[in-house]
C-alpha atoms as a PDB file:
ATOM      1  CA  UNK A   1       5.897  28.162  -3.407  1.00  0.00           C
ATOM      2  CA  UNK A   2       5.373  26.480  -0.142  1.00  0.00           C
ATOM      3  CA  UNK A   3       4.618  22.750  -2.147  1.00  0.00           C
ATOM      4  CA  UNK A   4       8.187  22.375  -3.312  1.00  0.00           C
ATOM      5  CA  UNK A   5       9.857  22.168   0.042  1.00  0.00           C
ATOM      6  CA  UNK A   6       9.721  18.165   0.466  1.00  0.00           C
ATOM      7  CA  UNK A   7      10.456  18.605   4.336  1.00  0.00           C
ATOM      8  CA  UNK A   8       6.843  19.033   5.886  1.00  0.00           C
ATOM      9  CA  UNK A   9       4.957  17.025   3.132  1.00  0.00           C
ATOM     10  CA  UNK A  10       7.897  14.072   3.305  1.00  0.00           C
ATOM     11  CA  UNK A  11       6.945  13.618   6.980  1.00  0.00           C
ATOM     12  CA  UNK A  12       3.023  13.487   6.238  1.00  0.00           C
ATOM     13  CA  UNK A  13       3.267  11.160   3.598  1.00  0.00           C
ATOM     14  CA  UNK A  14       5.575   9.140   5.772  1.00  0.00           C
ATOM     15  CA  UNK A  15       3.127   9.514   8.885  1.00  0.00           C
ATOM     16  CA  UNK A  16       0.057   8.288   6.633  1.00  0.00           C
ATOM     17  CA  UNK A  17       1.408   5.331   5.541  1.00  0.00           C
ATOM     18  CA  UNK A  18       2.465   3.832   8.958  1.00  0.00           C
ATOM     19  CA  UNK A  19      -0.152   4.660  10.181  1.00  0.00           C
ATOM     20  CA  UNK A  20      -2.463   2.739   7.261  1.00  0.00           C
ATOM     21  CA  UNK A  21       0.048  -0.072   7.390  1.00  0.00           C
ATOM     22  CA  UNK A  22      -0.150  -0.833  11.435  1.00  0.00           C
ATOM     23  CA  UNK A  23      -3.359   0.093  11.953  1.00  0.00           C
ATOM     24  CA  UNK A  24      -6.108   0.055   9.035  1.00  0.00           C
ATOM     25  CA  UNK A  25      -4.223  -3.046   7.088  1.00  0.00           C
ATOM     26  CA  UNK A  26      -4.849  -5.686   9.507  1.00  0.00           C
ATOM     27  CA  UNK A  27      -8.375  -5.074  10.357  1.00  0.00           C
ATOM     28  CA  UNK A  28      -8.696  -5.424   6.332  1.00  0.00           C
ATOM     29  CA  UNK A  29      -6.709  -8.216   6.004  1.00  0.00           C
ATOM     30  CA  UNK A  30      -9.113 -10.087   8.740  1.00  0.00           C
ATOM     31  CA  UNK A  31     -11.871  -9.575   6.657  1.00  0.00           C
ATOM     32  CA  UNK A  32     -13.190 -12.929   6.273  1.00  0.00           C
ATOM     33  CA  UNK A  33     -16.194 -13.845   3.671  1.00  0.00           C
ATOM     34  CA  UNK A  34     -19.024 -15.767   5.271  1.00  0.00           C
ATOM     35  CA  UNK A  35     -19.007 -18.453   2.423  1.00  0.00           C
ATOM     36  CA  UNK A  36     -15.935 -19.686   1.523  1.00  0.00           C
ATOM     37  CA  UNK A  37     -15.267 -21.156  -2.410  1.00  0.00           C
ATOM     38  CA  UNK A  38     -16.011 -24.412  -3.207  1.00  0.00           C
ATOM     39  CA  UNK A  39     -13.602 -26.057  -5.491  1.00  0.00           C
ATOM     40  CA  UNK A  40     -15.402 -27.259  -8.689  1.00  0.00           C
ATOM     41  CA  UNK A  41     -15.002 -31.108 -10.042  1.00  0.00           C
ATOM     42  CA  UNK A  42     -12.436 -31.680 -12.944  1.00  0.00           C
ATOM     43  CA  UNK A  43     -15.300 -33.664 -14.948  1.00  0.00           C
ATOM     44  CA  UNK A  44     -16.885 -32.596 -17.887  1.00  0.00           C
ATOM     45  CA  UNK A  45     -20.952 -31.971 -17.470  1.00  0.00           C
ATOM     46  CA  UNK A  46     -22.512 -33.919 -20.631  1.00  0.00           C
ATOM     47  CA  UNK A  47     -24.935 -31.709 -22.465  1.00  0.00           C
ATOM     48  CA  UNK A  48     -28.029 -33.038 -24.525  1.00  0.00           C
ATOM     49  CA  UNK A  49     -28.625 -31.797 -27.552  1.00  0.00           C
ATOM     50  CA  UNK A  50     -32.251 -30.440 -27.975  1.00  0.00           C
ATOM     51  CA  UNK A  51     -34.416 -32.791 -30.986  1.00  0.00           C
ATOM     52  CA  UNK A  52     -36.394 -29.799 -32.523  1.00  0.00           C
ATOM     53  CA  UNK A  53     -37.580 -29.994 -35.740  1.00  0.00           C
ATOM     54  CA  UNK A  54     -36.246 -27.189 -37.402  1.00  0.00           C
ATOM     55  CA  UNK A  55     -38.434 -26.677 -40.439  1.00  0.00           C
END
């Protein structure tokens, strides 16, 4: 059973991950949103209550 001998699939796994790490995560991390978030205001919005008759 060719899958328990760690030595071939150690270095692929090994391989893959550098390779993800110095070349695919910094073009992801770059990624930047074309709208940034606008921080909301602390204050409390007033709501009206609605004067329906309810009979």
């Amino acid at each position: 059973m060719p899958q328990l001998n760690p030595s071939p699939w150690f270095m692929i796994l090994c391989l893959t991950w550098f390779t993800f790490l110095i070349f695919l995560a910094p073009k992801i991390l770059a990624h930047t949103f074309p709208n940034e978030p606008v921080t909301m205001d602390n204050q409390k919005s007033t709501m009206n209550s609605w004067n329906w008759p309810w009979h």
